[in-house]
C-alpha atoms as a PDB file:
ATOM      1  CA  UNK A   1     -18.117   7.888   0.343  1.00  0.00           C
ATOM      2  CA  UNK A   2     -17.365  10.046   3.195  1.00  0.00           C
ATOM      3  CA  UNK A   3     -19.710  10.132   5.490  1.00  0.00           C
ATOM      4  CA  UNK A   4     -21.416   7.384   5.435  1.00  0.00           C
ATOM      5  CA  UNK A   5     -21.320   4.285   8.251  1.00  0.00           C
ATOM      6  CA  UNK A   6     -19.581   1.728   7.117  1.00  0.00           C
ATOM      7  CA  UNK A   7     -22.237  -0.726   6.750  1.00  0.00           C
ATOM      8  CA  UNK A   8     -23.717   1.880   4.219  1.00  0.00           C
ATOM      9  CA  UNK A   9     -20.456   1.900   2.163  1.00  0.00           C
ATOM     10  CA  UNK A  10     -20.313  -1.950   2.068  1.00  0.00           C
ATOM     11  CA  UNK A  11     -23.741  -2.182   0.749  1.00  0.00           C
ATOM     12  CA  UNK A  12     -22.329   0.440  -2.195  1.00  0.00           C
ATOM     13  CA  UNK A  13     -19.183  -1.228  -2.457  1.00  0.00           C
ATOM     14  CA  UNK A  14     -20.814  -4.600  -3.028  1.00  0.00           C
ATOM     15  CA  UNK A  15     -23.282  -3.364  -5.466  1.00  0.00           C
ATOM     16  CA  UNK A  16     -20.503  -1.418  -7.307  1.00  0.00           C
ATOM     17  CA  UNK A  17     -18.447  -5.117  -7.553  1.00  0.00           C
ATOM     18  CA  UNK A  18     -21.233  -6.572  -8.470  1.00  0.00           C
ATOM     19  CA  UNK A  19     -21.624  -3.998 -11.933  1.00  0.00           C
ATOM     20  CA  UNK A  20     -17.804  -5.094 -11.935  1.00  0.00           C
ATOM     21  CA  UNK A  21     -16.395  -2.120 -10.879  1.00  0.00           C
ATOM     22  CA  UNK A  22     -12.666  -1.587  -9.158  1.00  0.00           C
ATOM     23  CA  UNK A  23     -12.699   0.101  -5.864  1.00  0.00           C
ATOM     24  CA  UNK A  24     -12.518   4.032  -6.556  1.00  0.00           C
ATOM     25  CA  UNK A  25     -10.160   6.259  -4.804  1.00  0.00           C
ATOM     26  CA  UNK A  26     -12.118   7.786  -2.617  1.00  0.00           C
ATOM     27  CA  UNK A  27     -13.664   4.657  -1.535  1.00  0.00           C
ATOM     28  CA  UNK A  28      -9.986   2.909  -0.569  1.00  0.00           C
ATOM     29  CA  UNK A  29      -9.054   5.925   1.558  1.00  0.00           C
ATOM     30  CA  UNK A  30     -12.261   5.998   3.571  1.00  0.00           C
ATOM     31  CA  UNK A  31     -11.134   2.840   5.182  1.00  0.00           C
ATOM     32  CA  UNK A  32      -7.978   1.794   7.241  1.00  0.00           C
ATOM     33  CA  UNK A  33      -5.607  -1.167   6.665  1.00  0.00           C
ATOM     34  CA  UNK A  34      -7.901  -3.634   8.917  1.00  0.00           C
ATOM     35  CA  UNK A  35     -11.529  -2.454   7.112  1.00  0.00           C
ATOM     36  CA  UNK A  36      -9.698  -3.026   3.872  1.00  0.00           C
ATOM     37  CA  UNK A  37      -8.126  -6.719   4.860  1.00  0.00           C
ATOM     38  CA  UNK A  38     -12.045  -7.416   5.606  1.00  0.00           C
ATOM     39  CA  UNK A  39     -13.024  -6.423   2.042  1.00  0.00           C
ATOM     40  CA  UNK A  40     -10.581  -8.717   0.602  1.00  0.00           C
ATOM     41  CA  UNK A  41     -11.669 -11.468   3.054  1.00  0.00           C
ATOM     42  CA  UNK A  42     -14.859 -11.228   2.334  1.00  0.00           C
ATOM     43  CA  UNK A  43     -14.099 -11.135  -1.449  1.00  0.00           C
ATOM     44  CA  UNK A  44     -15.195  -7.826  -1.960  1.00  0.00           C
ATOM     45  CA  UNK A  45     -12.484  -6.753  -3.442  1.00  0.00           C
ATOM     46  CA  UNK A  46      -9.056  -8.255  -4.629  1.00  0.00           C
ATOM     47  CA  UNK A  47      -5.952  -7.256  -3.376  1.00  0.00           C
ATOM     48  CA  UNK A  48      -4.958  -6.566  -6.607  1.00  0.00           C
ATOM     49  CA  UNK A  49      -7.559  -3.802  -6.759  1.00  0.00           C
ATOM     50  CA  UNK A  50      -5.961  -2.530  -3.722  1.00  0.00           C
ATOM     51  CA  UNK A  51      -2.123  -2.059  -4.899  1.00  0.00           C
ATOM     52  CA  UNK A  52      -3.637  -0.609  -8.100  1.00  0.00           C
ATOM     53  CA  UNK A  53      -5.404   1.919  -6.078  1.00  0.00           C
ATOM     54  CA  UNK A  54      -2.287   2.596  -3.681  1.00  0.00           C
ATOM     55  CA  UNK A  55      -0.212   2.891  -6.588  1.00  0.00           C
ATOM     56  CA  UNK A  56      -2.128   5.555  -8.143  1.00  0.00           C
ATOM     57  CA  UNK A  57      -2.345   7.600  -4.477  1.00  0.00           C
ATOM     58  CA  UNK A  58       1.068   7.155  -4.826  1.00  0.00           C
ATOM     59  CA  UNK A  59       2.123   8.205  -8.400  1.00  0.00           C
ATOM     60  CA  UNK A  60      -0.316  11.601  -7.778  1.00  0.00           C
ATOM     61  CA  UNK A  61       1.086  12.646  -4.355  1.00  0.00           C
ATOM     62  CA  UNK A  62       4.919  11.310  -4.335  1.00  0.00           C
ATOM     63  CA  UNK A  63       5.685  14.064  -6.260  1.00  0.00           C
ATOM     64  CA  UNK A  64       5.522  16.560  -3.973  1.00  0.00           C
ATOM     65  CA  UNK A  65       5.858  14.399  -0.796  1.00  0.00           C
ATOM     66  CA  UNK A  66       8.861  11.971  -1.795  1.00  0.00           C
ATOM     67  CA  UNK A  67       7.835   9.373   0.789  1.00  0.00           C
ATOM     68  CA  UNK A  68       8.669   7.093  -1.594  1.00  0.00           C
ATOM     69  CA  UNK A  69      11.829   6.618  -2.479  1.00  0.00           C
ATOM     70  CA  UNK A  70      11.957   3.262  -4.454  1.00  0.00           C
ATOM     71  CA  UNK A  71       8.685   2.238  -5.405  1.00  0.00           C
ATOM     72  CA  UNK A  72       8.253  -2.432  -5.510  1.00  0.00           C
ATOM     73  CA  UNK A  73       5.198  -2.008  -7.685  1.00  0.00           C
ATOM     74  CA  UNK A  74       5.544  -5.201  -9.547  1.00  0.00           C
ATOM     75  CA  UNK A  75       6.784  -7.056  -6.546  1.00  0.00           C
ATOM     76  CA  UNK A  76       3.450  -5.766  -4.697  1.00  0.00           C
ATOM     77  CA  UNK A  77       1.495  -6.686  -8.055  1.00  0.00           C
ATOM     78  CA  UNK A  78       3.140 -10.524  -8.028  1.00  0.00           C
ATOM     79  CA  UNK A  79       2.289 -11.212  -4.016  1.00  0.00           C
ATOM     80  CA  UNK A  80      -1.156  -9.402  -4.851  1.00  0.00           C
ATOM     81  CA  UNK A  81      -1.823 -12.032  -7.022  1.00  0.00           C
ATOM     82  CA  UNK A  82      -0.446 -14.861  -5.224  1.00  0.00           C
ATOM     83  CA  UNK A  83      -1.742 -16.684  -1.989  1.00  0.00           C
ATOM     84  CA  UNK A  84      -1.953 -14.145   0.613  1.00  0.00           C
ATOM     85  CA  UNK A  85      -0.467 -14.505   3.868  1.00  0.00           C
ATOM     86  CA  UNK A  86      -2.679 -15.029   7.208  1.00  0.00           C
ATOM     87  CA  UNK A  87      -3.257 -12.279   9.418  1.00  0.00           C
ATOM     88  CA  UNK A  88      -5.134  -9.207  10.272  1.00  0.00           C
ATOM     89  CA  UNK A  89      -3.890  -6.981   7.075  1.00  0.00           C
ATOM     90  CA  UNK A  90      -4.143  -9.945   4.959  1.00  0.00           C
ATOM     91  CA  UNK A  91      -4.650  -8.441   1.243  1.00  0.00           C
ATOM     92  CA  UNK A  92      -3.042  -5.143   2.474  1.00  0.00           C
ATOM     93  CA  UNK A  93       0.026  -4.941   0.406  1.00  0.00           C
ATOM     94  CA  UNK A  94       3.123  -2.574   1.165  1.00  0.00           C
ATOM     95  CA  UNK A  95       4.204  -1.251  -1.932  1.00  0.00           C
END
């Protein structure tokens, strides 16, 4: 969804959750950590969705980049799923 404002994405991004649809790739890297902490707020998306999406940017590029050297996915899939702490990048997991 490059490109677009972000009010235009949101509108596509809440008619894709509506179909039920998980955020796509390219839509969680057209928006920084505080745009993303909205979508969760606003229950747009589930954090969840979010490590799932990291996790899969990760698994594709680590390869070549080894930025990650020991990966917490299931740790970042429990607090995902769990209440989320308070704070600007609420629903913005480190994983």
């Amino acid at each position: 969804m490059l490109g677009f404002s972000n009010g235009v994405k949101d509108r596509i991004l809440r008619y894709e959750r509506e179909r039920g649809a998980m955020i796509k790739m390219e839509e969680y890297t057209s928006y920084d950590a505080t745009d993303l902490a909205a979508l969760v707020r606003q229950r747009q998306v589930k954090a969840i969705e979010l490590i799932e999406a990291a996790i899969e940017q990760i698994e594709r590029l680590n390869p070549k980049l080894h930025a990650v050297v020991t990966p917490m996915y299931e740790q970042a899939r429990k607090t995902a799923v769990g209440k989320l702490p308070d704070g600007p990048f609420s629903g913005v997991l480190f994983c």
